[in-house]
PDB file of N, CA and C in Angstrom:
ATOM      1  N   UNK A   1     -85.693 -93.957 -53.040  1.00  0.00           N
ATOM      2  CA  UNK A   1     -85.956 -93.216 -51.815  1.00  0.00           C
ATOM      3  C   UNK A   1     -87.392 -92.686 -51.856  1.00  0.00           C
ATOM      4  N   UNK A   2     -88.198 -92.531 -50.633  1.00  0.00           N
ATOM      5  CA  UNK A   2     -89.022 -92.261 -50.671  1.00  0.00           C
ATOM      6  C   UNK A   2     -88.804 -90.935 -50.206  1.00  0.00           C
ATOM      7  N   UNK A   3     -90.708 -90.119 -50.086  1.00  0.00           N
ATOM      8  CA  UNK A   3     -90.525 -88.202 -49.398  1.00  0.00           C
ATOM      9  C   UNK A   3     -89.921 -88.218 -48.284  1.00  0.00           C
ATOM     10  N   UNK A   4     -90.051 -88.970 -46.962  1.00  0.00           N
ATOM     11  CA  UNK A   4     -89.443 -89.183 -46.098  1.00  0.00           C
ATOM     12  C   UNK A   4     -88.381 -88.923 -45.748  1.00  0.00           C
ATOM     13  N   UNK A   5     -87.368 -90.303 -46.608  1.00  0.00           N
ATOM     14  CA  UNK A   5     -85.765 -90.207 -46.733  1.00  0.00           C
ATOM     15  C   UNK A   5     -84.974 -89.325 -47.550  1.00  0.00           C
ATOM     16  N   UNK A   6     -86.094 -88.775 -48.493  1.00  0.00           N
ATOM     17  CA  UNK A   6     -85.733 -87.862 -49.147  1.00  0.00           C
ATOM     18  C   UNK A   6     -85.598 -86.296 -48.148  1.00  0.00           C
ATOM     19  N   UNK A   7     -86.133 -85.956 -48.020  1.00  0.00           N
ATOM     20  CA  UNK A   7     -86.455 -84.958 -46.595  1.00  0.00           C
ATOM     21  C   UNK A   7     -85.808 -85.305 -45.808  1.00  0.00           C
ATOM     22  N   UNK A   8     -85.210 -86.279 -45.130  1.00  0.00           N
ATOM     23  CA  UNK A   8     -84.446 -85.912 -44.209  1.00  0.00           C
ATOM     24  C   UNK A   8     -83.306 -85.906 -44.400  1.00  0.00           C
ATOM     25  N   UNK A   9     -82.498 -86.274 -45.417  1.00  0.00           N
ATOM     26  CA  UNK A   9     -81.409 -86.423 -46.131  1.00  0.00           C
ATOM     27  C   UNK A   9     -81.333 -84.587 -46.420  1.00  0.00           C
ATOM     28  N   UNK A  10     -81.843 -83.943 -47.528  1.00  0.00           N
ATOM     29  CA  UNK A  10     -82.027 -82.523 -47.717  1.00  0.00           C
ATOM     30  C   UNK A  10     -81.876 -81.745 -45.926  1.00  0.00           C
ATOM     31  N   UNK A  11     -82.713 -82.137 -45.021  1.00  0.00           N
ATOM     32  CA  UNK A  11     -82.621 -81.246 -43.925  1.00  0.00           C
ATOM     33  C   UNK A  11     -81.562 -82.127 -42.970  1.00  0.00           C
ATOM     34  N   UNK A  12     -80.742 -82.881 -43.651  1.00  0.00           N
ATOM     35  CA  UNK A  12     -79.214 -82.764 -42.659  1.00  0.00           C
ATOM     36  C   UNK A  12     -78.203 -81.929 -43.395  1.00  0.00           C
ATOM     37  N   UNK A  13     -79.004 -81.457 -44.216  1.00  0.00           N
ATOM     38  CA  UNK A  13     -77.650 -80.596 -44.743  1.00  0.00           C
ATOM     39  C   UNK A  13     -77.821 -79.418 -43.842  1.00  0.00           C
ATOM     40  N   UNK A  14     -75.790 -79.163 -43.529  1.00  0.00           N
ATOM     41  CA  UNK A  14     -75.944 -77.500 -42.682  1.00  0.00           C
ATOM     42  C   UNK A  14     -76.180 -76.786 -42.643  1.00  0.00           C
ATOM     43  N   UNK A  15     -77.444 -75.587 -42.231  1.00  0.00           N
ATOM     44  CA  UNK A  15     -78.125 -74.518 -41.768  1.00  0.00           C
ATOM     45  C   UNK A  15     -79.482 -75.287 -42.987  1.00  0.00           C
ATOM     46  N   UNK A  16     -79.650 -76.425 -43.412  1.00  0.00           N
ATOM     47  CA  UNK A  16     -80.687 -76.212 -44.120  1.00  0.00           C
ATOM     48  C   UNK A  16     -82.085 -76.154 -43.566  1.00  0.00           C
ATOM     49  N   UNK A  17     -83.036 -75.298 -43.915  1.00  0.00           N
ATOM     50  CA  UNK A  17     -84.266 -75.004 -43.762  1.00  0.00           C
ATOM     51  C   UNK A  17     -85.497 -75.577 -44.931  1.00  0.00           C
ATOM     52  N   UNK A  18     -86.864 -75.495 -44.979  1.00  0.00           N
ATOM     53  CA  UNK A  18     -87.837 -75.452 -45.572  1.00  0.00           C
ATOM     54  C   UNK A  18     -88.686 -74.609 -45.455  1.00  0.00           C
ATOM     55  N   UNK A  19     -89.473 -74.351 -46.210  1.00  0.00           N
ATOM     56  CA  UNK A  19     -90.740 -73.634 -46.257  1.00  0.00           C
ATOM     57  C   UNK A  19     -91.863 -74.223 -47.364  1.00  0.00           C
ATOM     58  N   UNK A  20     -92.563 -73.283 -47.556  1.00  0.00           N
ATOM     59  CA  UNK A  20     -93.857 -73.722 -48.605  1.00  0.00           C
ATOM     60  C   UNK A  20     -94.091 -72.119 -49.178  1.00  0.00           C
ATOM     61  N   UNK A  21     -93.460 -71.551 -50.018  1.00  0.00           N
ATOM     62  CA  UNK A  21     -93.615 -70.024 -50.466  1.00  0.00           C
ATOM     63  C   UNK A  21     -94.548 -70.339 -51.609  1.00  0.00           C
ATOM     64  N   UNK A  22     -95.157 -71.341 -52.396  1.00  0.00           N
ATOM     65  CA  UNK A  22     -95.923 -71.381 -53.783  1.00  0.00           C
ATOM     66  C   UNK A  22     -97.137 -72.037 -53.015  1.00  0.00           C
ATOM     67  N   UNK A  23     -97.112 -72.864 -52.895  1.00  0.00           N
ATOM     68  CA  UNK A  23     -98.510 -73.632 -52.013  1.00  0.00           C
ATOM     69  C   UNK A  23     -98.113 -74.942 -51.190  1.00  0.00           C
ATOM     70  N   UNK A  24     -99.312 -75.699 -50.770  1.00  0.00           N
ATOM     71  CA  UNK A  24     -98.794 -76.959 -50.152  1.00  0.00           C
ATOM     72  C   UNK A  24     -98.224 -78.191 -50.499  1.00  0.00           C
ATOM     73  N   UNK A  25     -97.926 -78.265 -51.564  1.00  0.00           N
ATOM     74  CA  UNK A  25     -97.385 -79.312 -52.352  1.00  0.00           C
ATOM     75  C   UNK A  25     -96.200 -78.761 -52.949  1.00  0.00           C
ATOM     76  N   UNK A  26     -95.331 -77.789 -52.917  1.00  0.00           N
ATOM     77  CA  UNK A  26     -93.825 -77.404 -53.184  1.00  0.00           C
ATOM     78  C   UNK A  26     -93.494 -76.943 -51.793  1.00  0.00           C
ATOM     79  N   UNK A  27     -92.726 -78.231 -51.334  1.00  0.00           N
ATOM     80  CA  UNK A  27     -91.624 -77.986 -50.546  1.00  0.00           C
ATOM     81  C   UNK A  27     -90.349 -77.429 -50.759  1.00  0.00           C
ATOM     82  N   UNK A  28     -90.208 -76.102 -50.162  1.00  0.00           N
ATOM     83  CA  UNK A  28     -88.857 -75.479 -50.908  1.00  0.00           C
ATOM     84  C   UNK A  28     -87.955 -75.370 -49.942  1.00  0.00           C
ATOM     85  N   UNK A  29     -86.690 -75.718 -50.051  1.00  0.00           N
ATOM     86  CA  UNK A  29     -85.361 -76.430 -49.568  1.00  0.00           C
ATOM     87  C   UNK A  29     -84.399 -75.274 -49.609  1.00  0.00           C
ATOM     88  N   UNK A  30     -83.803 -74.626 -47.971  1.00  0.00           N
ATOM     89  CA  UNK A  30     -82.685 -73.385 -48.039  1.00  0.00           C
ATOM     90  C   UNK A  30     -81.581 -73.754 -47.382  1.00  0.00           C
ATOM     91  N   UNK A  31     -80.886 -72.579 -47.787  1.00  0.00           N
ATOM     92  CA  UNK A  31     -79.573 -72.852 -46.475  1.00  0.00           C
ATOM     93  C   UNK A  31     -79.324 -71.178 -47.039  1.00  0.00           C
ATOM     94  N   UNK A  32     -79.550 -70.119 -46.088  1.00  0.00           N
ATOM     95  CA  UNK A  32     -79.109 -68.876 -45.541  1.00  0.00           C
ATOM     96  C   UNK A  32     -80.062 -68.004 -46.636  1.00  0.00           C
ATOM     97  N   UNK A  33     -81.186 -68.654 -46.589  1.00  0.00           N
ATOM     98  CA  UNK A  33     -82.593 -68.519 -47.518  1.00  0.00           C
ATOM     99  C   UNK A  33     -82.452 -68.111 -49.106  1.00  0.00           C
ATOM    100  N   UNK A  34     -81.140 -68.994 -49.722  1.00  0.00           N
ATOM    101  CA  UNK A  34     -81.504 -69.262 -50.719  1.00  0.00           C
ATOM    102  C   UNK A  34     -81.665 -70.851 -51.466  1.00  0.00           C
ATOM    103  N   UNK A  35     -82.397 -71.013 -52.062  1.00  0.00           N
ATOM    104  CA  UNK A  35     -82.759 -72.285 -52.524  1.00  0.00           C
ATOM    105  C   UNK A  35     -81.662 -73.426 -52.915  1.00  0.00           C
ATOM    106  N   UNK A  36     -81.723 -74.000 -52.765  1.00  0.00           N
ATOM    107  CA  UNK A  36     -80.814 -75.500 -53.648  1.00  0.00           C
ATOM    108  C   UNK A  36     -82.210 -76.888 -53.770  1.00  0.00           C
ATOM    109  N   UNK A  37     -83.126 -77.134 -53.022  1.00  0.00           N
ATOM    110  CA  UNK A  37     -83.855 -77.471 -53.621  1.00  0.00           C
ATOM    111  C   UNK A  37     -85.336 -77.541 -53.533  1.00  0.00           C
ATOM    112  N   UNK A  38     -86.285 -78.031 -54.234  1.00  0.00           N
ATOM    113  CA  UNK A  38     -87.796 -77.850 -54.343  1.00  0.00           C
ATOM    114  C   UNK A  38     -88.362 -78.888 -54.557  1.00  0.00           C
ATOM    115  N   UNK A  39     -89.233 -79.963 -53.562  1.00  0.00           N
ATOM    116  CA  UNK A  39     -89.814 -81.102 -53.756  1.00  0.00           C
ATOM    117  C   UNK A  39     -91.071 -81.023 -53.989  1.00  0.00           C
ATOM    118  N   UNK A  40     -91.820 -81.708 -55.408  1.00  0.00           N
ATOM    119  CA  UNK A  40     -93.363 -81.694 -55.278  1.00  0.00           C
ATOM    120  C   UNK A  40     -93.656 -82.965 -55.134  1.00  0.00           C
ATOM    121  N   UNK A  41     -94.641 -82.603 -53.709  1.00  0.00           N
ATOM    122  CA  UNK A  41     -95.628 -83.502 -53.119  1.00  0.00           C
ATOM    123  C   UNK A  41     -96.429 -84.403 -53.931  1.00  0.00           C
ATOM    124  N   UNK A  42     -96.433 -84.662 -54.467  1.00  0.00           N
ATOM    125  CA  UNK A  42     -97.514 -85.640 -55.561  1.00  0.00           C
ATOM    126  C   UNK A  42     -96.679 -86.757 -56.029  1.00  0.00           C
ATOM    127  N   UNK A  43     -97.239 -87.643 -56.580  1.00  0.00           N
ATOM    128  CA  UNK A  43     -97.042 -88.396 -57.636  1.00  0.00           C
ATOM    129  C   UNK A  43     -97.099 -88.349 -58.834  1.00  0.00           C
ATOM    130  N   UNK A  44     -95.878 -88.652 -60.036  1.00  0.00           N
ATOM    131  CA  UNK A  44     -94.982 -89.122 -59.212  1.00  0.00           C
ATOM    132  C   UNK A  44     -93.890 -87.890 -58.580  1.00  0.00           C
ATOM    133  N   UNK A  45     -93.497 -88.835 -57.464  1.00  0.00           N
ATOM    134  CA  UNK A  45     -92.521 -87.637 -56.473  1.00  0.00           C
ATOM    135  C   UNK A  45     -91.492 -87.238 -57.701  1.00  0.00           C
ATOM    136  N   UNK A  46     -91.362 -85.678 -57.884  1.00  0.00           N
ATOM    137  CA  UNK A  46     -89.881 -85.233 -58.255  1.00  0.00           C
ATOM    138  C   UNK A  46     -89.677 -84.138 -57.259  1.00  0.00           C
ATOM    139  N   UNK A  47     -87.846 -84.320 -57.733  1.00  0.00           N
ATOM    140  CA  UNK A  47     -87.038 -83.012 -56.871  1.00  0.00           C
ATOM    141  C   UNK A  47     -86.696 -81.692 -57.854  1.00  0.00           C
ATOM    142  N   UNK A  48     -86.529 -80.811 -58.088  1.00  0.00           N
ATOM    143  CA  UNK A  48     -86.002 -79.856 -58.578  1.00  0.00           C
ATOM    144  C   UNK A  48     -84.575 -79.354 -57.374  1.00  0.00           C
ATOM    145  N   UNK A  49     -83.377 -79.526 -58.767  1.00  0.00           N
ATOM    146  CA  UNK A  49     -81.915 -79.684 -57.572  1.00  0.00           C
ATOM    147  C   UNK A  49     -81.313 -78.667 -58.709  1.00  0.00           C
ATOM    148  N   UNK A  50     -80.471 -77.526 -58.555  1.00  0.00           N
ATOM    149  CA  UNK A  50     -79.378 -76.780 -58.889  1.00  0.00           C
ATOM    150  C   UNK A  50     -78.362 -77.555 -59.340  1.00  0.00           C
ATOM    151  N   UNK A  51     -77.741 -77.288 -60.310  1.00  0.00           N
ATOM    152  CA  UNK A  51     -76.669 -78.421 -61.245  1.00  0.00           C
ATOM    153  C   UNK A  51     -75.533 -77.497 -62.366  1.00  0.00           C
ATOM    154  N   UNK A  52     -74.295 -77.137 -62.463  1.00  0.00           N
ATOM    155  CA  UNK A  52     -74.012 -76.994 -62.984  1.00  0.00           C
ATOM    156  C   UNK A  52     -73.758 -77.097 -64.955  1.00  0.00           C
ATOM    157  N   UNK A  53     -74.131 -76.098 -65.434  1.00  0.00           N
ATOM    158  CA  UNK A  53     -74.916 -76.200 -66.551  1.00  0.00           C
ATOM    159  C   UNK A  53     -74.290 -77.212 -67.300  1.00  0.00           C
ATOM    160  N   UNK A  54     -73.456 -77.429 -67.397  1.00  0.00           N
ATOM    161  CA  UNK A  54     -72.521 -78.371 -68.537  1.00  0.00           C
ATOM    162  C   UNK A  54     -72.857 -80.064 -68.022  1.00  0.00           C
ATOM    163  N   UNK A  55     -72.938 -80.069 -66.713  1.00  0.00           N
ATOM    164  CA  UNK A  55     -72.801 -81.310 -65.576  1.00  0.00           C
ATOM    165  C   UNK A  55     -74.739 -82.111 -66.124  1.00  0.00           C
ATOM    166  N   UNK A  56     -75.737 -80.644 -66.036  1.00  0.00           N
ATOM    167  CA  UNK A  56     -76.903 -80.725 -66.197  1.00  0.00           C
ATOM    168  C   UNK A  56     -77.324 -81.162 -67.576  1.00  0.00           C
ATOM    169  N   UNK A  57     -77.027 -80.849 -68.523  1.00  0.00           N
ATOM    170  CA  UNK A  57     -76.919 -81.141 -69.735  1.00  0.00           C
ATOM    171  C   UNK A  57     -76.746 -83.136 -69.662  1.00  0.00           C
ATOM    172  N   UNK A  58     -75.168 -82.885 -69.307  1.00  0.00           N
ATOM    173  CA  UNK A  58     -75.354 -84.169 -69.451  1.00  0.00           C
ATOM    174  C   UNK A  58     -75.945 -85.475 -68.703  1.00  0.00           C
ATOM    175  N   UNK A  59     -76.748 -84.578 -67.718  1.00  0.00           N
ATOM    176  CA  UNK A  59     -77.057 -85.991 -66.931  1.00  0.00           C
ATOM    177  C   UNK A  59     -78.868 -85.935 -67.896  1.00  0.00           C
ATOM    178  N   UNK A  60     -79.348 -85.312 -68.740  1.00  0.00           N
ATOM    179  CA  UNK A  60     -80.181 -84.799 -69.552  1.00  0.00           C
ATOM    180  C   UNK A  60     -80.005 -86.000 -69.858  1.00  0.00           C
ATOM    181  N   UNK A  61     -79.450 -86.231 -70.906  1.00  0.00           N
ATOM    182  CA  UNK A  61     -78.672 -86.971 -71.972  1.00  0.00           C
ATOM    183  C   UNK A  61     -78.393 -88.432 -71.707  1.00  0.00           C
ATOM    184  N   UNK A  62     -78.166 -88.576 -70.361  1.00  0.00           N
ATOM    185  CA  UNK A  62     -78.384 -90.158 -69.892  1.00  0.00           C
ATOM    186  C   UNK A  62     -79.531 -90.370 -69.003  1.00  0.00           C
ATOM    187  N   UNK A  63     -80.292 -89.696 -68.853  1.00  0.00           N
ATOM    188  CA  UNK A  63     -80.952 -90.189 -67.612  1.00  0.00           C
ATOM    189  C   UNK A  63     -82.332 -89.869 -68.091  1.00  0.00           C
ATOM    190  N   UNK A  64     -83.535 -91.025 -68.710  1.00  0.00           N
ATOM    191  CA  UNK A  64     -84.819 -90.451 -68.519  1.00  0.00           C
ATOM    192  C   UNK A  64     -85.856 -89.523 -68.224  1.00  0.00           C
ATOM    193  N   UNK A  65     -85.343 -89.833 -66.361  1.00  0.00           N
ATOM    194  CA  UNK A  65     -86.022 -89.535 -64.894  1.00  0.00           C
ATOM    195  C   UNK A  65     -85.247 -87.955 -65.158  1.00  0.00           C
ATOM    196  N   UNK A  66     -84.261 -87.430 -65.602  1.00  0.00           N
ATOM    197  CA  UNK A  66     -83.855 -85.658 -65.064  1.00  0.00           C
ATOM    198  C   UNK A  66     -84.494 -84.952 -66.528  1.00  0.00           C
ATOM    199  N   UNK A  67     -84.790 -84.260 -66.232  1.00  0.00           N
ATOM    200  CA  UNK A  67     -85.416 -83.156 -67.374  1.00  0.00           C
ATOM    201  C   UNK A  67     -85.076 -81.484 -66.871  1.00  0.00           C
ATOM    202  N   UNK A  68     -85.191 -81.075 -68.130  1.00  0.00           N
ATOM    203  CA  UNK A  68     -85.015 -79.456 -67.710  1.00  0.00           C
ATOM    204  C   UNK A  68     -85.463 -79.077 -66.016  1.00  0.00           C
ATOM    205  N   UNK A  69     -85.417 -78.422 -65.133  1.00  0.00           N
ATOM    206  CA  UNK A  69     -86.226 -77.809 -63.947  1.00  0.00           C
ATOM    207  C   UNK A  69     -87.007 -77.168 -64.640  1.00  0.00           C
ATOM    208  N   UNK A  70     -88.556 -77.842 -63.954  1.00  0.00           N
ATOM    209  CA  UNK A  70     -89.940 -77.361 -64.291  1.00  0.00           C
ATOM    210  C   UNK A  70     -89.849 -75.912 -63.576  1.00  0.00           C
ATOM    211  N   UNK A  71     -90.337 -75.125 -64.186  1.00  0.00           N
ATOM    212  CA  UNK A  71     -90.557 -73.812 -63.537  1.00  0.00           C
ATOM    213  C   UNK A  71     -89.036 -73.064 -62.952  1.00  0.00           C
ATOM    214  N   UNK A  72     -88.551 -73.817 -63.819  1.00  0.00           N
ATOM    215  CA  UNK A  72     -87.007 -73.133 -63.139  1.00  0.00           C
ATOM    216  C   UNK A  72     -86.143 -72.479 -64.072  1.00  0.00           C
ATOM    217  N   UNK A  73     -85.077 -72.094 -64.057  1.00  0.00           N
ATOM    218  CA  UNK A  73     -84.210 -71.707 -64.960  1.00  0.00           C
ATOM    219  C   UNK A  73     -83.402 -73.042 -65.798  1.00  0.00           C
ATOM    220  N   UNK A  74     -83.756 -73.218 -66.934  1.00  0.00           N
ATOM    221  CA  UNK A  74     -83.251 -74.545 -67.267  1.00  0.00           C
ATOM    222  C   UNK A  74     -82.211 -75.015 -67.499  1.00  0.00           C
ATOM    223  N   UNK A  75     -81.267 -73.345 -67.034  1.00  0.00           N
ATOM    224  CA  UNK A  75     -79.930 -73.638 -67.862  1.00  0.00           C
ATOM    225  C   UNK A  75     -79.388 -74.518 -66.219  1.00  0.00           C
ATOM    226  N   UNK A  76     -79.740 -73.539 -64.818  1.00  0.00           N
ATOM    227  CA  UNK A  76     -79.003 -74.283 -63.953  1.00  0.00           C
ATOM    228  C   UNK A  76     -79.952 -75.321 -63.123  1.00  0.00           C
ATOM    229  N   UNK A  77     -80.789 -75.706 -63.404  1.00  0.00           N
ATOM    230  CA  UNK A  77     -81.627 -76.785 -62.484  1.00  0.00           C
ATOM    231  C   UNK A  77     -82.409 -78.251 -63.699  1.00  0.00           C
ATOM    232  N   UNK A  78     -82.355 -79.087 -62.771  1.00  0.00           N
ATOM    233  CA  UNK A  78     -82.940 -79.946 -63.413  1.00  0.00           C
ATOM    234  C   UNK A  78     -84.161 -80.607 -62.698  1.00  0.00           C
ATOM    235  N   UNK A  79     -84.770 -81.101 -62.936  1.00  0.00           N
ATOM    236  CA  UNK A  79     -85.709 -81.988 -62.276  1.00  0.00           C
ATOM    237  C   UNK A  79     -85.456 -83.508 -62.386  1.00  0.00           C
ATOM    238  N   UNK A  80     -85.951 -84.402 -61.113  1.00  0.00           N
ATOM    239  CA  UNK A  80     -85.571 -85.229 -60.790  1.00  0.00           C
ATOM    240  C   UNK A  80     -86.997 -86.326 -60.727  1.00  0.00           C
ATOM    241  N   UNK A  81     -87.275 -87.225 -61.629  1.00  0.00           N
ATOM    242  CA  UNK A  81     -88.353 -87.914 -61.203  1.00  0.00           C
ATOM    243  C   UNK A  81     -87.734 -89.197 -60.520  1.00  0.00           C
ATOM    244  N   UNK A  82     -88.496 -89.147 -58.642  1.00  0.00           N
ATOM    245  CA  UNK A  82     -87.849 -89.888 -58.399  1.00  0.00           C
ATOM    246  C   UNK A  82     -88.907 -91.545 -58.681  1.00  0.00           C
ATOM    247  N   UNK A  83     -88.063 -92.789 -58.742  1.00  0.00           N
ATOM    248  CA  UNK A  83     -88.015 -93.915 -59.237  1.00  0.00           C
ATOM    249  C   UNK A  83     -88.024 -94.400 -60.072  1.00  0.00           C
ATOM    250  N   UNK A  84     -87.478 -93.860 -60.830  1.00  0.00           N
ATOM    251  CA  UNK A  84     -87.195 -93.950 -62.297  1.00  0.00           C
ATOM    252  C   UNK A  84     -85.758 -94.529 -62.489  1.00  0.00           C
ATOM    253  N   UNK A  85     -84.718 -94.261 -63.726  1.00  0.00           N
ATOM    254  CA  UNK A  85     -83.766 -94.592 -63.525  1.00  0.00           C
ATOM    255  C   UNK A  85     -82.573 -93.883 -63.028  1.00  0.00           C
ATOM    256  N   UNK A  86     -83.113 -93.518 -61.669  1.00  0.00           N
ATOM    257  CA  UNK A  86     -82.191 -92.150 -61.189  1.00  0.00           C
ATOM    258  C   UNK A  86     -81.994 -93.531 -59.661  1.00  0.00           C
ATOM    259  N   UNK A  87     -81.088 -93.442 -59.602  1.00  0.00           N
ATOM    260  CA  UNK A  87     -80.676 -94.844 -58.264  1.00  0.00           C
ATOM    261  C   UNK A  87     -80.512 -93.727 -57.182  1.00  0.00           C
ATOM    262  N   UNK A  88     -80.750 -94.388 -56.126  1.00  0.00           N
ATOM    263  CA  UNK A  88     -80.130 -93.519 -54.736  1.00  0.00           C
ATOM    264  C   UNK A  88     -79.244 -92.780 -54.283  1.00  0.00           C
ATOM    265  N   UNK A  89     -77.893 -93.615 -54.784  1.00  0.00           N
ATOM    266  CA  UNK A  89     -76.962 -92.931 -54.479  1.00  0.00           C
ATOM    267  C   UNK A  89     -76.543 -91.889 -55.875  1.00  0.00           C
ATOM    268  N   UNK A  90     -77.110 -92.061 -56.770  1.00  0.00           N
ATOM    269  CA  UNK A  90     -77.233 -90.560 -57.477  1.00  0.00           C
ATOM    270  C   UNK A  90     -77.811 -89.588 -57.254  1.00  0.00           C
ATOM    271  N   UNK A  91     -78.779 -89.493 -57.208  1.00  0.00           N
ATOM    272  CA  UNK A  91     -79.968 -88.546 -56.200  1.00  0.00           C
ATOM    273  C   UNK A  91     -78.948 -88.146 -55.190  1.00  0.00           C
ATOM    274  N   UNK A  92     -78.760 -88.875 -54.268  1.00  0.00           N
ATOM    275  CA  UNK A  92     -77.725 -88.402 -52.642  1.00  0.00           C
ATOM    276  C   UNK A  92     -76.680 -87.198 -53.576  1.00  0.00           C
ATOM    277  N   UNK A  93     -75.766 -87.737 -54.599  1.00  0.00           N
ATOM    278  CA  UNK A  93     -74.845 -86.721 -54.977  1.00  0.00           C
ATOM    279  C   UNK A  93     -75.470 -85.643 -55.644  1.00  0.00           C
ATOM    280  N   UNK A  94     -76.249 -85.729 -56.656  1.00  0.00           N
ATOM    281  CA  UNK A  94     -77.180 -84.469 -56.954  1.00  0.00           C
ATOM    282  C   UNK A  94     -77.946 -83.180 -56.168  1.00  0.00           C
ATOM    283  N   UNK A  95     -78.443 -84.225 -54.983  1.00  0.00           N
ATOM    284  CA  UNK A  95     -78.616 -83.180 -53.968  1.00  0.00           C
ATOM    285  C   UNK A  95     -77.137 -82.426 -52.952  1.00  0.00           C
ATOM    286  N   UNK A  96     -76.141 -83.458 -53.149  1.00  0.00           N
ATOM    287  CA  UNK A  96     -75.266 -83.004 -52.593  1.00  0.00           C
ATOM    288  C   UNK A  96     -74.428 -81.843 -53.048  1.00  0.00           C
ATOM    289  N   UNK A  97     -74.718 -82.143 -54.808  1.00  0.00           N
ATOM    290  CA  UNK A  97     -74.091 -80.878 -55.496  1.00  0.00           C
ATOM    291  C   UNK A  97     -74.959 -79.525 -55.511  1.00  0.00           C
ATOM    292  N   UNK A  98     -76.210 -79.703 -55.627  1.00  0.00           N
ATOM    293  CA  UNK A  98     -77.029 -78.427 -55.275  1.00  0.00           C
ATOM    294  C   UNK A  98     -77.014 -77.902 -54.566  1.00  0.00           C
ATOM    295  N   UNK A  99     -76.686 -78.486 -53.118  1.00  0.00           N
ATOM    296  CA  UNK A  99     -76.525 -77.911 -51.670  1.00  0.00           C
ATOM    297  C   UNK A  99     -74.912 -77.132 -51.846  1.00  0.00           C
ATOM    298  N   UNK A 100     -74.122 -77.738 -52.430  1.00  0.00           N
ATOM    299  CA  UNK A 100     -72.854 -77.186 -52.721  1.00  0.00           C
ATOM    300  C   UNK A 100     -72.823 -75.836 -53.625  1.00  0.00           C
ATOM    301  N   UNK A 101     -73.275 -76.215 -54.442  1.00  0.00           N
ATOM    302  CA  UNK A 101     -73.476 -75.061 -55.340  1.00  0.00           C
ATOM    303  C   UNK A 101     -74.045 -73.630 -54.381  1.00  0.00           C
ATOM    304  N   UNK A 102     -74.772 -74.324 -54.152  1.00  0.00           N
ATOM    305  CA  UNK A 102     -75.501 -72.786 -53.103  1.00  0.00           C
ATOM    306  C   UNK A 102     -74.838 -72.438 -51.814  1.00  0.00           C
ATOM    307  N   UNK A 103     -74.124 -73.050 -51.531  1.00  0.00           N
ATOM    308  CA  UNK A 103     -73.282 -73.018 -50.795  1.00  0.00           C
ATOM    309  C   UNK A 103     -72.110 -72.185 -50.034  1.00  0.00           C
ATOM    310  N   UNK A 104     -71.275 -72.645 -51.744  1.00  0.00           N
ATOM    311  CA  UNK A 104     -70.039 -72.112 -52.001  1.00  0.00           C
ATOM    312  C   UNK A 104     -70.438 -70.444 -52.267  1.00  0.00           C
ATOM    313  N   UNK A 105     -71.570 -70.098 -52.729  1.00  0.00           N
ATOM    314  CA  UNK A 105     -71.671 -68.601 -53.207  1.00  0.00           C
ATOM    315  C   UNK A 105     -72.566 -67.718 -52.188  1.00  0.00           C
ATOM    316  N   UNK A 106     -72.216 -68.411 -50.814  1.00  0.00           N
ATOM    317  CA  UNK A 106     -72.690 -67.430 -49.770  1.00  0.00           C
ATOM    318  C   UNK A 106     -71.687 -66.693 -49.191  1.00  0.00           C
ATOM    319  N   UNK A 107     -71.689 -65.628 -48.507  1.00  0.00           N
ATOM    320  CA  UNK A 107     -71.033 -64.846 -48.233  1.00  0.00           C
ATOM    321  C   UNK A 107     -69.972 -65.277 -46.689  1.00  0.00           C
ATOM    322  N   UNK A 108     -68.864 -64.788 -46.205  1.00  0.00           N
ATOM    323  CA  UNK A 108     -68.788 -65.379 -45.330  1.00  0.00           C
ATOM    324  C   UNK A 108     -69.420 -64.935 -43.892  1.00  0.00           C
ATOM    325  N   UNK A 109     -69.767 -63.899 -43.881  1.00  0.00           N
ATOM    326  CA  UNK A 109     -70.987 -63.538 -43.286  1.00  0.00           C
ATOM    327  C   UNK A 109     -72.277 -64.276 -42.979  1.00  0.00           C
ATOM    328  N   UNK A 110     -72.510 -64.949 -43.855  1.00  0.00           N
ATOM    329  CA  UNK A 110     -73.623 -65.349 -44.160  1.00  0.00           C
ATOM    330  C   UNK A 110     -73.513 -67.065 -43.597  1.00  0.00           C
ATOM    331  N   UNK A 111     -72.065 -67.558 -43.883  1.00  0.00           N
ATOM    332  CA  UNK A 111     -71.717 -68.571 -43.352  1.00  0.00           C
ATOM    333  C   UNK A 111     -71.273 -68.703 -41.914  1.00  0.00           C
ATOM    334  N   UNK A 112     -71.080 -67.421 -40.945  1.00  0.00           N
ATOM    335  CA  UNK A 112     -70.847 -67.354 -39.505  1.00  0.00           C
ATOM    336  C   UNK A 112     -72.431 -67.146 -39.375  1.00  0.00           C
ATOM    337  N   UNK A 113     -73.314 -66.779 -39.576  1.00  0.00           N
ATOM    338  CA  UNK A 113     -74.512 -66.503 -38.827  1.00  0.00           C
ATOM    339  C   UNK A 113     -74.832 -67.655 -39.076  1.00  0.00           C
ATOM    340  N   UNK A 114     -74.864 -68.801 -39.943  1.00  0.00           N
ATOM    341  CA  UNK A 114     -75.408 -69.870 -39.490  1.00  0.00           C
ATOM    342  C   UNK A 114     -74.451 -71.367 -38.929  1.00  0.00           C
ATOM    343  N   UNK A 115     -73.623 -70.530 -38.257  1.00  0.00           N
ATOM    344  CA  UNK A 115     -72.520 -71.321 -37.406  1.00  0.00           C
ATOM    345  C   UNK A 115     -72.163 -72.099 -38.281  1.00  0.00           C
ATOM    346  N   UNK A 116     -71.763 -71.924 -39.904  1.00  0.00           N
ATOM    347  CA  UNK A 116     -71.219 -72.630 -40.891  1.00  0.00           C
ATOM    348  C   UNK A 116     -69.238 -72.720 -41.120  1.00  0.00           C
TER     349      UNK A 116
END
C-alpha cells in the first residue's frame, strides 16, 4: 500500500480524524482525539499502530518490517515499515486492531458525540 491507500483506509475508520501536532511529516491519526495511529511522511513510509502487548511482541518476532514504536511507548505500539515483509492485508488488520483498541476504551459519551 502506498500513503494514499494507506490514508484513506485509516480515515474510513468511524469518527476518525488527523492532524500534524509534531511537524509536517507526522501525520497523527484520532478517533474522539485520542491516537491509534501516526504516519511518517518520508521514506521509507512507516506507520506507528497501538497493539496489544503480548500480540506486539509477537508480531516483533516474525516480522522484520514491525519494530518497537519509534518514539512511542514500546510496550503498546509498534512500528510498521511499510513494504517490507508486512503484506496488505496485515497492515489492514493491524490498523484495524489499533483503531479497536482505542476504541473500545472510550467512554460512552464520548461514543454518542461522535454518532458512534
Amino acid at each position: 500500500m502506498n500513503f494514499k491507500e494507506i490514508d484513506t483506509y485509516l480515515l474510513s475508520k468511524k469518527g476518525a480524524t488527523f492532524d500534524y501536532p509534531f511537524d509536517d511529516m507526522v501525520r497523527v491519526y484520532r478517533v474522539a482525539d485520542k491516537m491509534f495511529a501516526l504516519m511518517i511522511e518520508e521514506e521509507p513510509l512507516s506507520i506507528n499502530l497501538k497493539c496489544n502487548p503480548f500480540y506486539a511482541l509477537e508480531l516483533r518476532s516474525l516480522y522484520e518490517g514491525i519494530k518497537a514504536g519509534y518514539h512511542m511507548n514500546k510496550k503498546h505500539w509498534n512500528t510498521v515499515t511499510i513494504g517490507g515483509d508486512v503484506d496488505d492485508t496485515l497492515l489492514k488488520e493491524l490498523i484495524d486492531h489499533s483503531y479497536e483498541l482505542v476504541y473500545d476504551k472510550l467512554t460512552k459519551k464520548q461514543k454518542e458525540l461522535l454518532g458512534l
